[in-house]
C-alpha atoms as a PDB file:
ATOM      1  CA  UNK A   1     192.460  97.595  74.544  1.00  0.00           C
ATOM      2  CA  UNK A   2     189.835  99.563  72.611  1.00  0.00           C
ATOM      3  CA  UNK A   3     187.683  97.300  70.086  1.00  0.00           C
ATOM      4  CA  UNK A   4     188.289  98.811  66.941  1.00  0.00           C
ATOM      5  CA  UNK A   5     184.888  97.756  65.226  1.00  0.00           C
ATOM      6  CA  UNK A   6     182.787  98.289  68.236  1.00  0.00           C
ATOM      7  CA  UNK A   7     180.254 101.072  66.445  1.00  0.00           C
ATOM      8  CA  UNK A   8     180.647 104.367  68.268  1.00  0.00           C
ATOM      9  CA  UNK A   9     176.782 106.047  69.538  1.00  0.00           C
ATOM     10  CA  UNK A  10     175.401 108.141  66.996  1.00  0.00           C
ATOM     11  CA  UNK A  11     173.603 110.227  69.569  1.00  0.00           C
ATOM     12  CA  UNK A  12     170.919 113.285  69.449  1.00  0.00           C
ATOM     13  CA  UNK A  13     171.371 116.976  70.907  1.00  0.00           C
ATOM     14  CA  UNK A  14     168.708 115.428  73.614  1.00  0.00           C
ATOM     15  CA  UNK A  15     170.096 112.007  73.938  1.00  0.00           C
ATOM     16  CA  UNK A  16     173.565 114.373  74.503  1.00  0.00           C
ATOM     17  CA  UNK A  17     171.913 116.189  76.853  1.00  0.00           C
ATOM     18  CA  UNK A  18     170.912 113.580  79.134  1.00  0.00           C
ATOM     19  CA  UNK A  19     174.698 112.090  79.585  1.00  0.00           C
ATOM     20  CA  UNK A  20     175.081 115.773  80.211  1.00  0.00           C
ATOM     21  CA  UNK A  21     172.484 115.853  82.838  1.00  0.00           C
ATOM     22  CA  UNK A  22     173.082 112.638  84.435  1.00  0.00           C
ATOM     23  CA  UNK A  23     176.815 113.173  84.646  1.00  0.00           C
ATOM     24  CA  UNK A  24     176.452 116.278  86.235  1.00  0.00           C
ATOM     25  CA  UNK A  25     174.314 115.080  89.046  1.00  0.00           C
ATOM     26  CA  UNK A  26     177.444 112.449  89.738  1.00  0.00           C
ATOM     27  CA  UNK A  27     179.687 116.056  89.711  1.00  0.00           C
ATOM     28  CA  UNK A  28     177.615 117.296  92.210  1.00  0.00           C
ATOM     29  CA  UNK A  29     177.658 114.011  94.025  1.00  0.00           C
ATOM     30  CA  UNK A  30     181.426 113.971  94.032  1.00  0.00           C
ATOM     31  CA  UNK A  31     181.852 117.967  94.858  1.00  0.00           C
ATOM     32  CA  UNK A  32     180.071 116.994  98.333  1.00  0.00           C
ATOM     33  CA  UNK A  33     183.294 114.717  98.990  1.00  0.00           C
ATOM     34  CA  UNK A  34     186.162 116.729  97.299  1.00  0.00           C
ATOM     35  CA  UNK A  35     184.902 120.131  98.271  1.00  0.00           C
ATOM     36  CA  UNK A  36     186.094 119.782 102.179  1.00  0.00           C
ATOM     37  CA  UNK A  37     189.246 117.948 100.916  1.00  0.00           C
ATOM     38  CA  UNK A  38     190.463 120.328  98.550  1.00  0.00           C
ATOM     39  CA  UNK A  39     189.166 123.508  99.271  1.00  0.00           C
ATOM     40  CA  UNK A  40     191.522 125.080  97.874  1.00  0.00           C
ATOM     41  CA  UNK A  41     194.700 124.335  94.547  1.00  0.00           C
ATOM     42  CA  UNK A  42     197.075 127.145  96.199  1.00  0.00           C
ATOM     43  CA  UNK A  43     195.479 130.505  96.278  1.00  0.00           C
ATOM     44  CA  UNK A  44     192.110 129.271  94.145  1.00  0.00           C
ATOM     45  CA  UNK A  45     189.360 127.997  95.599  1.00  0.00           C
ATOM     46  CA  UNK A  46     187.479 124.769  94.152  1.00  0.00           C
ATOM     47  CA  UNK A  47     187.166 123.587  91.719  1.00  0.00           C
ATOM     48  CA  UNK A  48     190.138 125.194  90.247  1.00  0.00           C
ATOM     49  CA  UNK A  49     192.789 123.071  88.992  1.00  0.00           C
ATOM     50  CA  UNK A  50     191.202 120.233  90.553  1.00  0.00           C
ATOM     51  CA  UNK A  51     190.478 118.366  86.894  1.00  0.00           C
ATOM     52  CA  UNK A  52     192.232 115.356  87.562  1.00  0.00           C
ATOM     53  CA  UNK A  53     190.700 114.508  91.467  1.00  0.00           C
ATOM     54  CA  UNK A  54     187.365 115.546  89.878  1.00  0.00           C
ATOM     55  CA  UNK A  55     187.792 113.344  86.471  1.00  0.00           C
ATOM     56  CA  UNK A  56     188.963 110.384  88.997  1.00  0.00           C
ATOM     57  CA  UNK A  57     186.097 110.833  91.286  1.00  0.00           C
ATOM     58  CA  UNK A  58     183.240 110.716  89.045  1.00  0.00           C
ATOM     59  CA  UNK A  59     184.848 108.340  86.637  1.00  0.00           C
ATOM     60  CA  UNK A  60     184.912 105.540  89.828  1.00  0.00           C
ATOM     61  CA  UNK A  61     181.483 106.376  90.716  1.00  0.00           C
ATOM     62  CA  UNK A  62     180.532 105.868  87.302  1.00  0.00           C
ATOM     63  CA  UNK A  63     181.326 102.212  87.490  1.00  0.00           C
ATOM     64  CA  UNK A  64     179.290 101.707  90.141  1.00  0.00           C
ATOM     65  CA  UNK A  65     176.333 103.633  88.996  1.00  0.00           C
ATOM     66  CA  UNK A  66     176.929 101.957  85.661  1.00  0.00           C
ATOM     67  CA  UNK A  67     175.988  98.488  87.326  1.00  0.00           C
ATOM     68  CA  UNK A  68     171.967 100.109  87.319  1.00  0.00           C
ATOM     69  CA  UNK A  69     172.418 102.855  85.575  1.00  0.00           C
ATOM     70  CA  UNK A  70     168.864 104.817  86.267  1.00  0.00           C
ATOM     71  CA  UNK A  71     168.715 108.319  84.641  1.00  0.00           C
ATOM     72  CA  UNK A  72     168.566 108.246  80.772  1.00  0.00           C
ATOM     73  CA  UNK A  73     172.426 109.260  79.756  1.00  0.00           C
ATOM     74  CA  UNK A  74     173.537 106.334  81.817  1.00  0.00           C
ATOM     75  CA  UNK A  75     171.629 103.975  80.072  1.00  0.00           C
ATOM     76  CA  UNK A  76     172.984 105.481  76.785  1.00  0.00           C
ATOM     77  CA  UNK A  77     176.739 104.967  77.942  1.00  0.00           C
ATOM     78  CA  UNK A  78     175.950 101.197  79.242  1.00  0.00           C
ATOM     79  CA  UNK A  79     174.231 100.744  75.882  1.00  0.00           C
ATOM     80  CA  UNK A  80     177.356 101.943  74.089  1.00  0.00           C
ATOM     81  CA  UNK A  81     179.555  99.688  76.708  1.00  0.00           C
ATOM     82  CA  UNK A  82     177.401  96.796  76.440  1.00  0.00           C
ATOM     83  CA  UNK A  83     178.139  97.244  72.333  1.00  0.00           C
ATOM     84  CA  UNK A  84     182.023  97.262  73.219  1.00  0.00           C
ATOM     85  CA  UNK A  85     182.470 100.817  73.121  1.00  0.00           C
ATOM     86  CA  UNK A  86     185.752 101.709  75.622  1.00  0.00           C
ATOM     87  CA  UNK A  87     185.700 104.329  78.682  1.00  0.00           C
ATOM     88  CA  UNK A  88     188.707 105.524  79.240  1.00  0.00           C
ATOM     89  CA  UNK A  89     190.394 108.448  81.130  1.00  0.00           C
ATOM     90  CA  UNK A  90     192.181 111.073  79.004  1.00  0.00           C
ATOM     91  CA  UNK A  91     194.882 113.920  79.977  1.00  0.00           C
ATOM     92  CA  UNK A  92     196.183 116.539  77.382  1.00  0.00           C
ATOM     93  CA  UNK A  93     196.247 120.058  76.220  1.00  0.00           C
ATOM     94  CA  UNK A  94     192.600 121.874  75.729  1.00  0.00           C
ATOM     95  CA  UNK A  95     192.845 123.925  72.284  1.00  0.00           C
ATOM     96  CA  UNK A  96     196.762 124.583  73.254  1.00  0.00           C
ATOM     97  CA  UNK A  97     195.883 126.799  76.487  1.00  0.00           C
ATOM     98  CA  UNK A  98     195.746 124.272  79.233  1.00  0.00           C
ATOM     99  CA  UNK A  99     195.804 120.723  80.710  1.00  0.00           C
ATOM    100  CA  UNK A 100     192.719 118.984  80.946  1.00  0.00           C
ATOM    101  CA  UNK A 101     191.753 115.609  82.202  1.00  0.00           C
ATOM    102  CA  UNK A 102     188.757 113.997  80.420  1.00  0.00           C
ATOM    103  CA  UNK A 103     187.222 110.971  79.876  1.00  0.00           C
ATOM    104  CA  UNK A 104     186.375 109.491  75.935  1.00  0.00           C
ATOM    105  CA  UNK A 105     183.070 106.946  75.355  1.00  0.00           C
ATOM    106  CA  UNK A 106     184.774 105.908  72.080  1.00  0.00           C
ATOM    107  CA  UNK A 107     184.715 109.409  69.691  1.00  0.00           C
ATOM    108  CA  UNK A 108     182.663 110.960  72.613  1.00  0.00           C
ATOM    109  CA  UNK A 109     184.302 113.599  74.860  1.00  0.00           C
ATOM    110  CA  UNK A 110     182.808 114.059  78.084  1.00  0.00           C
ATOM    111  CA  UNK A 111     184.639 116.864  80.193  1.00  0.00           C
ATOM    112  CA  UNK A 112     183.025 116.004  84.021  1.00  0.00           C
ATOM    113  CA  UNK A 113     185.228 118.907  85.425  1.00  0.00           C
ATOM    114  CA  UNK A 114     185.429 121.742  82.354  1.00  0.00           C
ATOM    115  CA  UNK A 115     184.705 124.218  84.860  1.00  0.00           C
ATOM    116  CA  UNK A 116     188.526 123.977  86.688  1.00  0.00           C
ATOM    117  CA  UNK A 117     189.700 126.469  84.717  1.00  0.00           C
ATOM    118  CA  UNK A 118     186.742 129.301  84.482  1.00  0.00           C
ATOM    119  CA  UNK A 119     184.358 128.256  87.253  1.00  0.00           C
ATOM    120  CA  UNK A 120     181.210 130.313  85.097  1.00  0.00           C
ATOM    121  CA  UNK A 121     181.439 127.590  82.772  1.00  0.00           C
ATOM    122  CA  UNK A 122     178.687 124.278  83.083  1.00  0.00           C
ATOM    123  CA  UNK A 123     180.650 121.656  85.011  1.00  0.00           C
ATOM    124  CA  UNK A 124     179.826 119.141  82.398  1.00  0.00           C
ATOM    125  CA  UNK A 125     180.574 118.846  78.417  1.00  0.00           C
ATOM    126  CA  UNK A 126     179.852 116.494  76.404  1.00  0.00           C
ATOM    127  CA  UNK A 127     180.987 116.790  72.319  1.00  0.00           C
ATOM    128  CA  UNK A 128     182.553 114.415  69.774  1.00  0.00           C
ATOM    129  CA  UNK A 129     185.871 114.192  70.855  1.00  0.00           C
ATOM    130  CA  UNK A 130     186.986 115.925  66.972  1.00  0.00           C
ATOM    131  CA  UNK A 131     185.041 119.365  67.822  1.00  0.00           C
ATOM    132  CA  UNK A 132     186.761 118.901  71.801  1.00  0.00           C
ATOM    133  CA  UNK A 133     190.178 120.632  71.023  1.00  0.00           C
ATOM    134  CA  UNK A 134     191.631 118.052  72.453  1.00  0.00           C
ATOM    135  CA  UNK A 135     195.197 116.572  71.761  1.00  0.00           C
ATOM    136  CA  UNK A 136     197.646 114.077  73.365  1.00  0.00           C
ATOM    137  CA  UNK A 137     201.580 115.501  74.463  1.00  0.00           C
ATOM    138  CA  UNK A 138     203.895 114.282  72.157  1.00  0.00           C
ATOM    139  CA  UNK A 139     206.655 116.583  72.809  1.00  0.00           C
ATOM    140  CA  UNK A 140     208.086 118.735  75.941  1.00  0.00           C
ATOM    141  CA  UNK A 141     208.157 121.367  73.553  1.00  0.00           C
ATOM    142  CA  UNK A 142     204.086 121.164  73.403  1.00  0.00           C
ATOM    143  CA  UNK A 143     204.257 120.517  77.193  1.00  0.00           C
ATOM    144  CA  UNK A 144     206.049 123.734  78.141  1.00  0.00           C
ATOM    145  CA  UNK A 145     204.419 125.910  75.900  1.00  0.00           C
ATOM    146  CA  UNK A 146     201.419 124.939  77.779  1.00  0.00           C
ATOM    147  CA  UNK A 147     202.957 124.808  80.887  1.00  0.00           C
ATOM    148  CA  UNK A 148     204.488 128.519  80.428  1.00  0.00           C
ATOM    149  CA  UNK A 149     201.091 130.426  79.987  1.00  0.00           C
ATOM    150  CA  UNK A 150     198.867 127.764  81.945  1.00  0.00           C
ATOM    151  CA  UNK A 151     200.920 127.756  85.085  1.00  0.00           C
ATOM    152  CA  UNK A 152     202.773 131.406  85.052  1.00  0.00           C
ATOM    153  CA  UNK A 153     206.478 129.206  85.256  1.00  0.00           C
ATOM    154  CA  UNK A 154     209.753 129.312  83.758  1.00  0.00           C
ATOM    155  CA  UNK A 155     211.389 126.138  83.288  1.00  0.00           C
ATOM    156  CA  UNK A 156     214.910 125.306  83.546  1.00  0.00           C
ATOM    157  CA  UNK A 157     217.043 122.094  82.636  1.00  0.00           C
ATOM    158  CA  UNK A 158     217.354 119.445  85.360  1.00  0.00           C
ATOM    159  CA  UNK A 159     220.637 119.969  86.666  1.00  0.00           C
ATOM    160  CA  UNK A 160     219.384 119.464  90.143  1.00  0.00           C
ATOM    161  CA  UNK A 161     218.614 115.735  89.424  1.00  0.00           C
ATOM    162  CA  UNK A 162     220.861 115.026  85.938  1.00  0.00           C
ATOM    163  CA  UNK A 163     220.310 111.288  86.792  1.00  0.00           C
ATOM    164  CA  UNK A 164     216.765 111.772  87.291  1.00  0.00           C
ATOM    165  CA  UNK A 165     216.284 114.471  83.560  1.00  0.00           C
ATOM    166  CA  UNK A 166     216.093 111.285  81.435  1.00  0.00           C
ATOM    167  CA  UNK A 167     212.360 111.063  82.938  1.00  0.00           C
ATOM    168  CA  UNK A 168     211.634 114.414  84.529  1.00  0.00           C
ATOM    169  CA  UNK A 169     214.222 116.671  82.298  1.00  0.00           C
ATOM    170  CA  UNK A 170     212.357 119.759  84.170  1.00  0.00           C
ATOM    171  CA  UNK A 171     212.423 122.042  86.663  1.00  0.00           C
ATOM    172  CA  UNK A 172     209.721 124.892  87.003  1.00  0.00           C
ATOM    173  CA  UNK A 173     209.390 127.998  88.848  1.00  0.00           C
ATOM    174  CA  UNK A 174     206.271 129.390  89.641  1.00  0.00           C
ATOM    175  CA  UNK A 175     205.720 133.454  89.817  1.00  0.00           C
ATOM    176  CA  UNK A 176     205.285 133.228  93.728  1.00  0.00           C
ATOM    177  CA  UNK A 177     208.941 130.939  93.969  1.00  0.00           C
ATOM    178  CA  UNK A 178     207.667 127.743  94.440  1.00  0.00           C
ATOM    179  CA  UNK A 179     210.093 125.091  92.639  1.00  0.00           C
ATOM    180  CA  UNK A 180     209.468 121.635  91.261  1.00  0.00           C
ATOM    181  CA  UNK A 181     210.674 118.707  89.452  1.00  0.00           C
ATOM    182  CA  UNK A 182     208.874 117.285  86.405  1.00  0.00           C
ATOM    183  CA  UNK A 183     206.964 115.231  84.975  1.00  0.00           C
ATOM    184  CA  UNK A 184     206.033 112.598  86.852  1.00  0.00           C
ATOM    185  CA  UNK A 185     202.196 111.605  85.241  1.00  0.00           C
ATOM    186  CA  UNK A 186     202.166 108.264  83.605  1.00  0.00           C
ATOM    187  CA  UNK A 187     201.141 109.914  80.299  1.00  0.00           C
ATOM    188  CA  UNK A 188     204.731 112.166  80.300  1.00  0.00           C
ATOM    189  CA  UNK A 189     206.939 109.261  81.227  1.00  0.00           C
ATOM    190  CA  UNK A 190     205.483 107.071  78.639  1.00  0.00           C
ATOM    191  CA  UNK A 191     206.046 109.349  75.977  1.00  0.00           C
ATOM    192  CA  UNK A 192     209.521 110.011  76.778  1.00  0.00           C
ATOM    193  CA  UNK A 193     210.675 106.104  77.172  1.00  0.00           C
ATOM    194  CA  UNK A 194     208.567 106.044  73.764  1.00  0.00           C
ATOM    195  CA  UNK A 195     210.987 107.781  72.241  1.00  0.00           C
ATOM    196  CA  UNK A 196     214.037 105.982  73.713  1.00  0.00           C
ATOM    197  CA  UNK A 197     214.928 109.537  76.031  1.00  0.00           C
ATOM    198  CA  UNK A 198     215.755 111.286  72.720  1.00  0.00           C
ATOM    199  CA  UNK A 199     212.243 113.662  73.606  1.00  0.00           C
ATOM    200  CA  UNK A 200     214.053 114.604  76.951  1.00  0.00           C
ATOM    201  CA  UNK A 201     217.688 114.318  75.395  1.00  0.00           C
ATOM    202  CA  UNK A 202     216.260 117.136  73.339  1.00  0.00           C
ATOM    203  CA  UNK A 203     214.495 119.948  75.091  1.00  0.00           C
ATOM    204  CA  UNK A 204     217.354 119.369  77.406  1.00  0.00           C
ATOM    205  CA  UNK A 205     219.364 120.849  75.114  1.00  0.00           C
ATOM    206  CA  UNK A 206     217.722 123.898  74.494  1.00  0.00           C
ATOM    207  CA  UNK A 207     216.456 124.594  78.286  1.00  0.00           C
ATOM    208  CA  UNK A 208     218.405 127.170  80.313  1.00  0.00           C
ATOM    209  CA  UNK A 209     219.773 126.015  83.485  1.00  0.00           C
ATOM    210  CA  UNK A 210     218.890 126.798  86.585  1.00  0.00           C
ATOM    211  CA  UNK A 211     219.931 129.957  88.186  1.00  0.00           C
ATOM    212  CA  UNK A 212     222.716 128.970  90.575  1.00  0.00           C
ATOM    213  CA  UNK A 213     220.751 130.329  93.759  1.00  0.00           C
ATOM    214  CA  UNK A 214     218.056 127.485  92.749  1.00  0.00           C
ATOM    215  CA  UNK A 215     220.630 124.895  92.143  1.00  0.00           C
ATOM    216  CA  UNK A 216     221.918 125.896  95.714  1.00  0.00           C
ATOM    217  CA  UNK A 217     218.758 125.661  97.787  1.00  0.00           C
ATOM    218  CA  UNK A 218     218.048 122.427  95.723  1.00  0.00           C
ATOM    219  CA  UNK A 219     221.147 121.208  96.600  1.00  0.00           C
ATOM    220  CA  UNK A 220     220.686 121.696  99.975  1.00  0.00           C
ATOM    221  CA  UNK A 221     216.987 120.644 100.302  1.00  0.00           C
ATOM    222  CA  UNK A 222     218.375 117.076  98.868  1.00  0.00           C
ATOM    223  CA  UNK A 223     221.262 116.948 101.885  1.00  0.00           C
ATOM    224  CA  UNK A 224     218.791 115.401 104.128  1.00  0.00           C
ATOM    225  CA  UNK A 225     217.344 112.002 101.699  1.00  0.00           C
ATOM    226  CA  UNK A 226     218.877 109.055 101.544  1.00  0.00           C
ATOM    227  CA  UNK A 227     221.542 108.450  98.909  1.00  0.00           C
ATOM    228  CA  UNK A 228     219.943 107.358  95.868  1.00  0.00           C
ATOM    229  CA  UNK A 229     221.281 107.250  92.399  1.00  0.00           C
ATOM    230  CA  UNK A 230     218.781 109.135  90.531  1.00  0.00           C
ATOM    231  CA  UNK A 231     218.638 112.006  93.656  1.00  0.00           C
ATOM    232  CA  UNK A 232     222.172 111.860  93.308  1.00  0.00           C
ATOM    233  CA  UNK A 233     223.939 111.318  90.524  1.00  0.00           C
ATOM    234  CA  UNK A 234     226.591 113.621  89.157  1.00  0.00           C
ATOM    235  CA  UNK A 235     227.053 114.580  85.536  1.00  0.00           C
ATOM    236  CA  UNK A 236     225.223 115.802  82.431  1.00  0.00           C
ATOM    237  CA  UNK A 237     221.597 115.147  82.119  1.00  0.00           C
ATOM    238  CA  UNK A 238     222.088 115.035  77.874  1.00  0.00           C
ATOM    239  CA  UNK A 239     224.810 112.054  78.629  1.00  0.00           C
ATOM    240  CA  UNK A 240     222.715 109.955  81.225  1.00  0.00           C
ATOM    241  CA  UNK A 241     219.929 110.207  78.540  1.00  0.00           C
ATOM    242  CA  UNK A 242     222.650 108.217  76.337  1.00  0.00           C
ATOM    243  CA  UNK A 243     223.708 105.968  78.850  1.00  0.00           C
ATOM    244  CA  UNK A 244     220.558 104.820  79.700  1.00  0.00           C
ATOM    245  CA  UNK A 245     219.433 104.543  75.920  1.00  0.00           C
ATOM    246  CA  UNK A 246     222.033 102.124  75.641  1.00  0.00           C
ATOM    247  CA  UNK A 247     221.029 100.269  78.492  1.00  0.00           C
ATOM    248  CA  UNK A 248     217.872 100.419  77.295  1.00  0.00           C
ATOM    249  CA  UNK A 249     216.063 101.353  80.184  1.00  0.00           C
ATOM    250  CA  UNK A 250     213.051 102.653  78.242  1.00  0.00           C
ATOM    251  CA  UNK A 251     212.059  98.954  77.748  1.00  0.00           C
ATOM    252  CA  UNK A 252     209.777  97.778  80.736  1.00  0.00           C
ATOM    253  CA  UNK A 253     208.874  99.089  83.714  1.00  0.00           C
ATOM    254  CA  UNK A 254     211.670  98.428  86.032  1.00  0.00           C
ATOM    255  CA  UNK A 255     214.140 101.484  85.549  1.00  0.00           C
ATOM    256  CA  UNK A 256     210.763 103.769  85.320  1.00  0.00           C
ATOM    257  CA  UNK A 257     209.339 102.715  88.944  1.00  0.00           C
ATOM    258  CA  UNK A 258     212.617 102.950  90.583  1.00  0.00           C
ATOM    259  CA  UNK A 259     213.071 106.420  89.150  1.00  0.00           C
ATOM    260  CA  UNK A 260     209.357 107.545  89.699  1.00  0.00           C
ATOM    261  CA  UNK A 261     210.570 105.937  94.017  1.00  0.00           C
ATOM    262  CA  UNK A 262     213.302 108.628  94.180  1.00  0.00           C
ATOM    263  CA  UNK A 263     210.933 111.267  92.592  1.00  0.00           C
ATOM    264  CA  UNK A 264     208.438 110.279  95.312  1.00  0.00           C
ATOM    265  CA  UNK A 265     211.307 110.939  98.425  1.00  0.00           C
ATOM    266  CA  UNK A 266     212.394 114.697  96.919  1.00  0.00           C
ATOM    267  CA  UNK A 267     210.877 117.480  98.299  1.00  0.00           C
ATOM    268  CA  UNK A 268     207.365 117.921  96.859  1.00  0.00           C
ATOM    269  CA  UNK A 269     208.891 121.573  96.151  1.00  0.00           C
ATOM    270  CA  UNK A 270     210.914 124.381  97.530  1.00  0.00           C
ATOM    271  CA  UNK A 271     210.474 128.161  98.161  1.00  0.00           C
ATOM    272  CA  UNK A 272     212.781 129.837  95.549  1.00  0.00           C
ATOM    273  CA  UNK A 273     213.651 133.290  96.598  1.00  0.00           C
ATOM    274  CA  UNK A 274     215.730 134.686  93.474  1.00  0.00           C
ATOM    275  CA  UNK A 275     219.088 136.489  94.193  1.00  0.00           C
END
């Protein structure tokens, strides 16, 4: 838990620039690692959409090179550490255009992979988190309207998995057919057992359903797994949202993992060829 009255670092453009510097010599240690492994995020090539397993990355190697830090900017974050300042990973919306994973040094943004989206950007930025852009998902609305323009998808109501919509109310289609259920992250499922499943209760009524041709090939792509109650379930999404409100499954983390299990054993997505 953040300490409140731990004083953030007031720090200068140079005293900015070496965090800047020194974290982006522990990108470029990192790159040497995830470049082979993840050449490429679909059809781009690295490091496109490869914010999270770079944030990740460098934020565990920061821990160790914390221990003796060496360069100048990572003496200025163990300062700020050693003063009870938190480090902590981040994952929202960048200025309402796309997801970003980052990492805050109390008000301190520091974006170790803010080149995943336009590669002719510096890997590295470093800005108090107020002048970032950056904001938390509190709604699906937010989500999709992200989600729309940053991934090129349409998104339908989970009728494949109405058992499973309480936590993942989605289904996405991607321009090239590839279909998936969502979301699965820890910040998404959080939010919507936050709000007792009224968030997904909601922009379940308002998505479309799935074309039927989608349903079908879902359908059929979920013949094989084991019988499972979330994969399985029959009904409407909106009225399992209720039932499990009143069952008060968003309390703990019981219902969540066993839901996030079946997630895990569907298909990690299908090739949707529209009728």
């Amino acid at each position: 838990m953040q300490n409140k009255t731990a004083p953030c670092p007031q720090w200068t453009p140079e005293q900015v620039d070496a965090v800047v510097k020194d974290l982006a010599s522990l990108r470029l240690l990192v790159d040497l690692d995830l470049v082979p492994r993840h050449p490429y995020f679909g059809k781009k090539i690295y490091p496109l959409g490869r914010c999270k397993e770079i944030r990740d990355a460098v934020f565990v190697e920061l821990q160790t090179q914390l221990q003796q830090p060496s360069g100048a900017g990572l003496t200025l974050i163990r300062e700020a550490l050693d003063q009870g300042v938190v480090l902590t990973k981040i994952w929202g919306t960048l200025r309402g255009v796309y997801f970003q994973n980052a990492v805050t040094l109390g008000d301190w943004y520091l974006d170790v992979s803010n080149d995943t989206v336009n590669p002719n950007k510096p890997r590295v930025e470093v800005l108090p988190l107020a002048d970032s852009g950056f904001a938390h998902i509190s709604s699906f609305e937010q989500f999709i309207e992200v989600a729309q323009a940053y991934w090129g998808v349409e998104v339908y109501r989970n009728d494949v998995c109405p058992a499973l919509a309480p936590f993942m109310p989605m289904v996405y289609v991607r321009e090239d057919g590839v279909s998936w259920i969502g979301e699965a992250n820890d910040d998404m499922l959080a939010m919507t057992m936050a709000t007792e499943f009224t968030a997904a209760e909601r922009i379940l009524s308002v998505l479309p359903p799935p074309p039927k041709a989608l349903l079908q090939q879902w359908q059929t792509a979920l013949s094989g797994i084991q019988k499972n109650e979330f994969v399985h379930g029959e009904g409407s999404a909106s009225e399992y949202c209720q039932e499990y409100r009143l069952r008060q499954y968003h309390l703990g983390s019981v219902v969540r993992d066993r839901a996030v299990m079946a997630y895990l054993a569907l298909p990690r997505s299908i090739d949707y060829a529209s009728q």
